[in-house]
Protein backbone atom coordinates (compact mmCIF):
# COMPACT_ATOMS: atom_id res chain seq x y z
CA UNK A 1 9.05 -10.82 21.45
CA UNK A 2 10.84 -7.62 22.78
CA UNK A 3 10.43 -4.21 22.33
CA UNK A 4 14.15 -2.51 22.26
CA UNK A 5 12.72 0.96 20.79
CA UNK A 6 15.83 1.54 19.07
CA UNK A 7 18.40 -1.26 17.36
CA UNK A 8 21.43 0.08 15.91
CA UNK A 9 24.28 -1.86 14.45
CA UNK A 10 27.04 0.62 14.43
CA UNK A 11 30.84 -0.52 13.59
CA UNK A 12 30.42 -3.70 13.38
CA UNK A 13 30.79 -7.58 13.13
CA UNK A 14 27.86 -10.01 12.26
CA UNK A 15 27.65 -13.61 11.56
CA UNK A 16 24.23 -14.55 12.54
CA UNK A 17 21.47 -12.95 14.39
CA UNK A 18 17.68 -13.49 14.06
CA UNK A 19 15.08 -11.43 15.26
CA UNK A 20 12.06 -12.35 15.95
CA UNK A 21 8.09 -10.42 16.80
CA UNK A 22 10.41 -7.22 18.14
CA UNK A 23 8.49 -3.64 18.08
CA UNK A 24 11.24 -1.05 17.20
CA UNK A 25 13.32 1.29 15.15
CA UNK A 26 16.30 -0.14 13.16
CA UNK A 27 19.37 1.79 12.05
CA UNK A 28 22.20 0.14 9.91
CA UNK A 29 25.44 1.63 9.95
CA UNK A 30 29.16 0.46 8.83
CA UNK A 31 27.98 -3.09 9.83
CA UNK A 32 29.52 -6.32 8.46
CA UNK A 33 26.54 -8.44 8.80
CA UNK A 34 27.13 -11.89 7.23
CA UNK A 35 23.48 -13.77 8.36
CA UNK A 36 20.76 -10.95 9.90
CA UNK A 37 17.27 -12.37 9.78
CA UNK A 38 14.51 -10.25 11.10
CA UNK A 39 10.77 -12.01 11.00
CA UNK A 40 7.48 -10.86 12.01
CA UNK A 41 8.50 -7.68 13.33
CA UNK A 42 6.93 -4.38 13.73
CA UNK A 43 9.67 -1.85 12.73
CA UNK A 44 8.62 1.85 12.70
CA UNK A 45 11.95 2.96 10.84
CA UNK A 46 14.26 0.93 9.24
CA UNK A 47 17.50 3.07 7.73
CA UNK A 48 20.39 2.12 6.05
CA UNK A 49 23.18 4.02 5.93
CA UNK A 50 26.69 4.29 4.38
CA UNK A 51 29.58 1.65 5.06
CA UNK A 52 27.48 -1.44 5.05
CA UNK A 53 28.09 -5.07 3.43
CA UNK A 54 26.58 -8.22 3.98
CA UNK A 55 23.15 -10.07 3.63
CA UNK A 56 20.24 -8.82 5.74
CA UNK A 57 16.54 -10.47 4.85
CA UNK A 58 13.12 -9.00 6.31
CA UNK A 59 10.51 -11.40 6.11
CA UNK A 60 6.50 -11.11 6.98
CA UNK A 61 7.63 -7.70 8.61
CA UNK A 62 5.26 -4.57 9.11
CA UNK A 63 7.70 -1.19 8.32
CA UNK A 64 6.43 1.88 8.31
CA UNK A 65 9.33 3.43 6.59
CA UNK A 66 12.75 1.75 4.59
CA UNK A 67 14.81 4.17 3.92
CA UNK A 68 18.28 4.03 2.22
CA UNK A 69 19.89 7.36 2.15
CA UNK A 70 23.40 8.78 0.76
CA UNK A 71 24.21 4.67 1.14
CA UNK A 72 25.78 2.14 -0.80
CA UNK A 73 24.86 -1.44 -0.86
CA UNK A 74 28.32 -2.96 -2.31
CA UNK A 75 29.24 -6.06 -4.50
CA UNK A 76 27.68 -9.23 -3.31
CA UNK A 77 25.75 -7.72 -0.51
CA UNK A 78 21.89 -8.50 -0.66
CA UNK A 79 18.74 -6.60 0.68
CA UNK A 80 15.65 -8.82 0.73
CA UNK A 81 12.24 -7.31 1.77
CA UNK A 82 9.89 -10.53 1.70
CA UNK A 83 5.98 -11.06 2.03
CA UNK A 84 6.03 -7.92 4.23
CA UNK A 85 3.68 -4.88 4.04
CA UNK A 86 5.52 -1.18 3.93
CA UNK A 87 3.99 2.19 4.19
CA UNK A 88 7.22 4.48 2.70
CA UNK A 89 10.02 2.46 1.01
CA UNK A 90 12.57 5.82 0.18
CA UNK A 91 15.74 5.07 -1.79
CA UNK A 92 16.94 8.75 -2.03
CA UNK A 93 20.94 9.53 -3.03
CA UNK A 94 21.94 5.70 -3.27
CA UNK A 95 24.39 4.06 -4.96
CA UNK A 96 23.16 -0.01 -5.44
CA UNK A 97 26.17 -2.64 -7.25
CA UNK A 98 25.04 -5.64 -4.80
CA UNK A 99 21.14 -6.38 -5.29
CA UNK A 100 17.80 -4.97 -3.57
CA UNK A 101 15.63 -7.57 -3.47
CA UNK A 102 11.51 -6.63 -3.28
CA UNK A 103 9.94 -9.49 -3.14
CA UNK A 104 5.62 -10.10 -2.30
CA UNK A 105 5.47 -7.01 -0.91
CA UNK A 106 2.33 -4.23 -0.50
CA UNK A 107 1.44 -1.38 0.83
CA UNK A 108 0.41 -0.75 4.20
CA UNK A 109 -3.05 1.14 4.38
CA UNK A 110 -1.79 3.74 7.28
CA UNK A 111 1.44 3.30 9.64
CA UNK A 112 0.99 1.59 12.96
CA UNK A 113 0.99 3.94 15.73
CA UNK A 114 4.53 3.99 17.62
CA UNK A 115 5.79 6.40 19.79
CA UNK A 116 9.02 6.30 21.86
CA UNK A 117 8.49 5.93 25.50
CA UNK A 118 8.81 8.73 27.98
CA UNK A 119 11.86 7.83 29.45
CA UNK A 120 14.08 6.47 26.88
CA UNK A 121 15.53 3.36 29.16
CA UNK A 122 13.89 1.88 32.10
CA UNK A 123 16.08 1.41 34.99
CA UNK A 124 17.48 -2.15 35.92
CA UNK A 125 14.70 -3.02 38.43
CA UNK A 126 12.99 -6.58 38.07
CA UNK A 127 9.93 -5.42 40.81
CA UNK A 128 5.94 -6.91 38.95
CA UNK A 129 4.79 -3.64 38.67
CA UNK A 130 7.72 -2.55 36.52
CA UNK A 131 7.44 -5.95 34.31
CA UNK A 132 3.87 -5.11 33.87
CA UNK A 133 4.08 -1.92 32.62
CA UNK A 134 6.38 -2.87 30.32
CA UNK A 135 3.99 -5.45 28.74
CA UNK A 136 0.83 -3.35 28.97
CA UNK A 137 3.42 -0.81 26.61
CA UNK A 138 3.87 -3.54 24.30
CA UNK A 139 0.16 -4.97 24.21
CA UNK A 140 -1.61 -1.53 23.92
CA UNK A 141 0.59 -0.01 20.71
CA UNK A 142 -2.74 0.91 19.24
CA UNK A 143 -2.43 3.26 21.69
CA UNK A 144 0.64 5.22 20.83
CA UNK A 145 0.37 7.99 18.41
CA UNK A 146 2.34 8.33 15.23
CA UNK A 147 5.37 10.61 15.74
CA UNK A 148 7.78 11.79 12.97
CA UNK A 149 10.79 10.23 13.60
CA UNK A 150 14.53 11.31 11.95
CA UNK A 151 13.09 14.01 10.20
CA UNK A 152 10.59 11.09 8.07
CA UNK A 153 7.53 14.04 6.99
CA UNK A 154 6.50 11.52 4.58
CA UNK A 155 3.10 10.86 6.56
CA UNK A 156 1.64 14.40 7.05
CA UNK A 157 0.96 14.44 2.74
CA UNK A 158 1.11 11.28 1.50
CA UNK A 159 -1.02 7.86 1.23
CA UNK A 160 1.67 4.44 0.97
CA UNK A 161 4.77 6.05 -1.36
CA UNK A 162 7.53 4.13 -2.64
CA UNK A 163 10.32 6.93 -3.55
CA UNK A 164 13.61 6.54 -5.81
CA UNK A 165 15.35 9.64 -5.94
CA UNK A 166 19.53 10.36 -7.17
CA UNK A 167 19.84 6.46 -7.30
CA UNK A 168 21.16 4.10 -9.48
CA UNK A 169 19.25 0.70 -8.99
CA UNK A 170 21.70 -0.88 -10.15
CA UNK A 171 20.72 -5.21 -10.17
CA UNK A 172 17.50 -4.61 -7.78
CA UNK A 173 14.68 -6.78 -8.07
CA UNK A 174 10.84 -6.40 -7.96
CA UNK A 175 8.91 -9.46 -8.22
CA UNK A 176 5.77 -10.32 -7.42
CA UNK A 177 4.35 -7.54 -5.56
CA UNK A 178 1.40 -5.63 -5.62
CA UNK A 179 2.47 -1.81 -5.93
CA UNK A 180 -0.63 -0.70 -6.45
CA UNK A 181 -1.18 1.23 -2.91
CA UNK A 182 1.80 3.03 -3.62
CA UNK A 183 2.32 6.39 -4.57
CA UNK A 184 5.64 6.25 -7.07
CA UNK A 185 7.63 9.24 -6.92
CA UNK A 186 10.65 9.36 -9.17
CA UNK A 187 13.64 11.77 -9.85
CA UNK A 188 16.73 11.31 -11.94
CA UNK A 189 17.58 8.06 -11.30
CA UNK A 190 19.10 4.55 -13.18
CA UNK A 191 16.24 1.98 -13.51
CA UNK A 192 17.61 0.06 -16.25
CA UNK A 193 20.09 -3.15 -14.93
CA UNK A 194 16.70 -4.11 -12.57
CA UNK A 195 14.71 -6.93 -12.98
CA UNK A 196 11.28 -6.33 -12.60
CA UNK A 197 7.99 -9.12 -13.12
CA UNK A 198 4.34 -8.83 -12.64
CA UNK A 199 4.92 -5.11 -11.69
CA UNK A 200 2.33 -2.91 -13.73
CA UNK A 201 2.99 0.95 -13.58
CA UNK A 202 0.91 1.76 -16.21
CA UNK A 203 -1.53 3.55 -13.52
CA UNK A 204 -1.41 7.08 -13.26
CA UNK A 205 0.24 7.80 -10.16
CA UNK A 206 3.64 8.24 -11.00
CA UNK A 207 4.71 11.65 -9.77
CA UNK A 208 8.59 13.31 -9.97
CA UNK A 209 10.23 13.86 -7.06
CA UNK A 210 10.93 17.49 -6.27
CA UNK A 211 9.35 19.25 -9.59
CA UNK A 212 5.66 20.77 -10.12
CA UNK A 213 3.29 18.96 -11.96
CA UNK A 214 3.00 20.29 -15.56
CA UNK A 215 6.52 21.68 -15.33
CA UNK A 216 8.83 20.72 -18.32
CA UNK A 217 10.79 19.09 -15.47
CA UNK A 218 8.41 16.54 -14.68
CA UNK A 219 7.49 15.97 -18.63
CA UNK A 220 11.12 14.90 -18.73
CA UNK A 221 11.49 12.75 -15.92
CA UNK A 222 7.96 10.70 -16.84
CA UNK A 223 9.38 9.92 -20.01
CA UNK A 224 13.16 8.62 -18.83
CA UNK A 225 11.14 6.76 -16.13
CA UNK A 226 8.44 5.02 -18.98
CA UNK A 227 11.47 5.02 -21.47
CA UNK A 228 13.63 3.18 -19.01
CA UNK A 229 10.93 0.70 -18.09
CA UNK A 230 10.18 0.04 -21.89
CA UNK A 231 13.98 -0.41 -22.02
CA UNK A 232 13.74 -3.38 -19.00
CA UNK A 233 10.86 -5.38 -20.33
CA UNK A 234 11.99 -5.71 -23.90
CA UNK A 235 15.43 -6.55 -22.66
CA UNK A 236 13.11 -9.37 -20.66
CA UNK A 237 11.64 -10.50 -23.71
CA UNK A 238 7.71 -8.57 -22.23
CA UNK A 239 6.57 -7.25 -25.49
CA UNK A 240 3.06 -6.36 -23.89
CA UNK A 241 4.30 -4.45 -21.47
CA UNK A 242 7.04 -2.87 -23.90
CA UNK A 243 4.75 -1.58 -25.95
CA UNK A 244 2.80 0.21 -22.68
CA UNK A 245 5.58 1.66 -21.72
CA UNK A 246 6.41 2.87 -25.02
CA UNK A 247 3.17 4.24 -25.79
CA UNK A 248 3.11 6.35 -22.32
CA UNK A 249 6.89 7.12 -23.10
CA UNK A 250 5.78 8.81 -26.40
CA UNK A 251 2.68 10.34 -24.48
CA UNK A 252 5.40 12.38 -21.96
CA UNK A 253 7.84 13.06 -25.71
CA UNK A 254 4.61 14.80 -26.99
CA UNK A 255 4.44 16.72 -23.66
CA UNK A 256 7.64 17.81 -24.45
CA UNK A 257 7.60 18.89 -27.68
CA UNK A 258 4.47 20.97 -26.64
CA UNK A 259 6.04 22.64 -23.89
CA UNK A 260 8.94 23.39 -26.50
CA UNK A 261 6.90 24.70 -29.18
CA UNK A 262 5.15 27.43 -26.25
CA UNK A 263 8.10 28.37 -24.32
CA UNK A 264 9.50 31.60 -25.52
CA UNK A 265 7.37 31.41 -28.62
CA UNK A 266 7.79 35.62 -28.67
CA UNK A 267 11.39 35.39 -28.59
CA UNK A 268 11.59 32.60 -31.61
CA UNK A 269 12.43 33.70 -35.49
CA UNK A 270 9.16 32.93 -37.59
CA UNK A 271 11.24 29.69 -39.02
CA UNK A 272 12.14 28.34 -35.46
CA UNK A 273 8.53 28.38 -34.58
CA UNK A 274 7.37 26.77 -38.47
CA UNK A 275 10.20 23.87 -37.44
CA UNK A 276 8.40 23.82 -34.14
CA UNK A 277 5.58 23.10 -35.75
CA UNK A 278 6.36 20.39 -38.12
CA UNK A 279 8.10 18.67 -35.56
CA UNK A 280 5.14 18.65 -33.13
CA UNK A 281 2.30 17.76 -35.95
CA UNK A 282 5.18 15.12 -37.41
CA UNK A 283 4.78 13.38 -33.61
CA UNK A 284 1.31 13.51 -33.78
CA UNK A 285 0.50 11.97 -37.16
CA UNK A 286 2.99 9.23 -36.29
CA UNK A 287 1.10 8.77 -32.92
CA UNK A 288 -2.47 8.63 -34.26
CA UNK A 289 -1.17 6.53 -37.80
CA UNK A 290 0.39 3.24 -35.79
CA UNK A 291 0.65 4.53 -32.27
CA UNK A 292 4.61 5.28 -33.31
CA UNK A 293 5.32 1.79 -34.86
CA UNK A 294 3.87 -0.02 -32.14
CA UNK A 295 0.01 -0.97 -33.63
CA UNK A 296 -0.49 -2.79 -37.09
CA UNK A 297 -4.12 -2.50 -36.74
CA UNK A 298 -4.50 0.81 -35.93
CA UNK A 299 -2.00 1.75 -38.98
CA UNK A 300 -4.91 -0.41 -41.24
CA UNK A 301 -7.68 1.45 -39.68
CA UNK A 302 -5.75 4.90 -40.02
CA UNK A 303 -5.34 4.17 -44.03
CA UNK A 304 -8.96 3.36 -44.69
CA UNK A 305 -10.33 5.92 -42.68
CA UNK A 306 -7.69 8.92 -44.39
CA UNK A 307 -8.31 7.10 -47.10
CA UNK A 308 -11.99 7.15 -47.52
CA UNK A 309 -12.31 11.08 -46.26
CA UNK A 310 -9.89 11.97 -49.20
CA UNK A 311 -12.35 10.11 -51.50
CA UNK A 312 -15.12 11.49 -50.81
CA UNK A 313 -13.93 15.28 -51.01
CA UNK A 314 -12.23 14.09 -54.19
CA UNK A 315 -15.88 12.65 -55.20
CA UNK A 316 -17.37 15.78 -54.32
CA UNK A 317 -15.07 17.68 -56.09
CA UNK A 318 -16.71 16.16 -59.48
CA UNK A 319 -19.73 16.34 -58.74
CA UNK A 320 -20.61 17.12 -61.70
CA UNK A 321 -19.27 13.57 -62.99
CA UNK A 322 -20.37 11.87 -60.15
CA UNK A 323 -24.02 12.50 -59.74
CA UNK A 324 -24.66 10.27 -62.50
CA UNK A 325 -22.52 7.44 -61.29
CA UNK A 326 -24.14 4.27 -59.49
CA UNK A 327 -22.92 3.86 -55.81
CA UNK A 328 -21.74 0.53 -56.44
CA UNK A 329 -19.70 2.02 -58.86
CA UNK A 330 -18.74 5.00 -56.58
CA UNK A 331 -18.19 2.04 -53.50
CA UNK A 332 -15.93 -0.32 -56.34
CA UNK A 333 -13.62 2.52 -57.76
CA UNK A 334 -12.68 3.71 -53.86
CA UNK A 335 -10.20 0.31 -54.51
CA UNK A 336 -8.75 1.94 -57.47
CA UNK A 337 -8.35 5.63 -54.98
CA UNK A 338 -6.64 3.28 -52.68
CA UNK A 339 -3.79 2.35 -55.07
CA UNK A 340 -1.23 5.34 -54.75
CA UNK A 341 -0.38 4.24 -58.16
CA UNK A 342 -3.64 4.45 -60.16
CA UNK A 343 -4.32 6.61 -63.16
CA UNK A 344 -5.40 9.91 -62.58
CA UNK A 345 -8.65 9.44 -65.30
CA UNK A 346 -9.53 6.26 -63.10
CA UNK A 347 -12.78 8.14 -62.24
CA UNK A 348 -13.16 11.02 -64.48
CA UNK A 349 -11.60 11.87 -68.15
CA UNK A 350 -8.68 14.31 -67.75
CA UNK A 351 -10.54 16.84 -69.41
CA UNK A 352 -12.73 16.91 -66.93
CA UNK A 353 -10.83 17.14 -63.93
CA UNK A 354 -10.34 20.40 -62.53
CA UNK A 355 -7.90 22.29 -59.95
CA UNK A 356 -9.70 20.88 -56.83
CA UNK A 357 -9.53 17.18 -58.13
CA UNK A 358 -5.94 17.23 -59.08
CA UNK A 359 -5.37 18.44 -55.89
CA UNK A 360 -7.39 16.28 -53.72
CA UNK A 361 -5.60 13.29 -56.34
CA UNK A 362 -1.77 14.71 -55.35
CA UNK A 363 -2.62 14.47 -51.60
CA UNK A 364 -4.19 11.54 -51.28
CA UNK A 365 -1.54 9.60 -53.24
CA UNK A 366 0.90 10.92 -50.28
CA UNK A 367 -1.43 10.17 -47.47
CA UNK A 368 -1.93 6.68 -48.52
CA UNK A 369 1.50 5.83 -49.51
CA UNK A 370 2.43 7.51 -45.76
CA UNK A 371 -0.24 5.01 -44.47
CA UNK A 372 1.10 2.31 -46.21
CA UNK A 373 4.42 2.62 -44.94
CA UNK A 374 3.52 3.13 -41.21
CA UNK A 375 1.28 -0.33 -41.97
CA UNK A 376 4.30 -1.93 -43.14
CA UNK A 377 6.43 -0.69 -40.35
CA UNK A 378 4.29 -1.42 -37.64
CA UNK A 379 3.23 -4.74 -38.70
CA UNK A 380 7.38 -5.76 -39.38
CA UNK A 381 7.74 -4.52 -35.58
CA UNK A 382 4.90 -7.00 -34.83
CA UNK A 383 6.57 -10.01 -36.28
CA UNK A 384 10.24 -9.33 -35.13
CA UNK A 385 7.98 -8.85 -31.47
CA UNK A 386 6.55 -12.40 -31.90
CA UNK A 387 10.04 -14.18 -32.93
């Protein structure tokens, strides 16, 4: 129930300290901490820096900001942030090999106010009216105004943010908490040892760290981060969310491949930009034919709808022959269209098939075998999903 304003644990040796209800600032330096328990605090900045080892556990705590910067949190030292509500959680130029635990955590809607008093220590005098100053302080923090503290700018811009930036994750675990007041900002970081359940970042409001929006930058990064979380859930056996990831993965690749086939298009050969091209409109028909190998039923609906289209211009294309036809006739022979394999006079004597036709008959064959394929694929993916 105290209010020290500033805790730092500088050089050295814990083996068990709990905290309790304290109001302050917390800063983590070359400590050996082998039990530190803080509960039910209010702590306006909470930063770990380099040289530390041990087990530290915040539980049912109100931070403003947790920030691990240019740190490393070594072999079998543990970080656990539980059933407490953050407004900035910052892992910016970190190195994790022991574990990062997040667990039941959310966002705080703004920062509690906190300000540091005027005079940074109050002198050793024990007289009432000193005492009660002191607790009127600690009662009325609704009071204090919100003050940058360490160079932290992350209120002026931003709503709850949760920030991994130049970090490898390494072992860190996210479980069970509700990320969805946070802002995620990401920049080339390791995401792919973590362990992450019940976490959906399927929203959009994932933003890189450092780069413009639209830039080919931030193209890149969205897709390592989707790619890498694809990677973590399929490893977990999560083929629901695998397959999100994936799709919004391939969603940034396209992005890419755009950006590619615009940037420096004047100084590109005529070839270079036809390759361009083919690669771009490849990614797109593989996208739209099974969602790149990921939905079975969209690959069936993508065959009977190509399918159908191609028969119809091919119908038109005899119309001739046609006219006369019955449409249950028209309706039955479609089946016959349908099988890449069927004779080219299925409809119409050869005689009477002309340029257009034969045409129409070639492509089809293609398209349909194509669709066939990506059926076949995506539904294989399905069932090696499901075993």
């Amino acid at each position: 129930n105290s209010s020290s304003w500033d805790l730092i644990l500088f050089d050295c040796k814990i083996i068990r300290i709990l905290i309790k209800n304290a109001f302050q600032n917390l800063r983590i330096n070359n400590a050996w901490m082998n039990d530190v328990q803080l509960e039910s605090c209010s702590l306006h900045l909470v930063e770990w820096e380099s040289g530390n080892r041990g087990d530290i556990v915040f539980r049912n705590c109100n931070i403003n900001t947790f920030r691990l910067h240019k740190a490393t949190l070594p072999r079998e030292s543990v970080c656990s942030i539980i059933a407490s509500k953050l407004y900035c959680i910052a892992v910016l130029d970190t190195i994790i090999i022991g574990q990062l635990s997040l667990r039941n955590i959310q966002a705080l809607l703004s920062p509690f106010p906190f300000q540091h008093p005027p005079d940074p220590y109050f002198p050793l005098d024990t007289s009432e009216a000193l005492i009660n100053t002191i607790i009127a302080k600690i009662n009325n923090q609704k009071a204090f105004c919100i003050k940058s503290y360490n160079g932290n700018a992350f209120y002026d811009k931003h709503s709850p943010l949760f920030v991994i930036e130049h970090s490898s994750m390494g072992k860190s675990e996210i479980t069970g908490a509700d990320l969805s007041g946070f802002g995620i900002q990401f920049s080339k970081s390791k995401l792919l040892d973590m362990y992450i359940n019940g976490i959906d970042f399927t929203r959009e409001n994932v933003t890189i760290y450092g780069a413009e929006k639209d830039t080919l930058e931030s193209k890149e990064q969205q897709y390592f981060f989707y790619s890498q979380l694809r990677k973590i859930h399929e490893a977990q056996g999560d083929m629901i969310a695998t397959t999100k990831y994936h799709s919004l993965a391939m969603k940034y690749q396209e992005k890419i491949l755009e950006h590619s086939f615009k940037a420096n298009i004047n100084q590109k050969t005529g070839w270079q930009r036809v390759q361009d091209w083919l690669e771009l409109i490849t990614f797109r028909i593989n996208a739209k034919s099974n969602r790149h190998g990921e939905s079975w039923p969209q690959a069936l609906l993508f065959t009977f709808i190509a399918s159908f289209v191609l028969y119809i211009i091919y119908c038109a294309s005899l119309y001739e022959e046609t006219m006369t036809m019955k449409p249950a006739f028209l309706a039955g022979e479609y089946f016959s269209f349908l099988d890449p394999t069927h004779k080219s006079d299925f409809l119409a004597p050869k005689q009477d098939l002309n340029f257009a036709a034969k045409t129409i008959d070639f492509l089809g064959r293609i398209v349909i075998a194509y669709s066939i394929f990506q059926l076949i694929a995506a539904f294989r993916r399905h069932g090696r999903k499901a075993q």
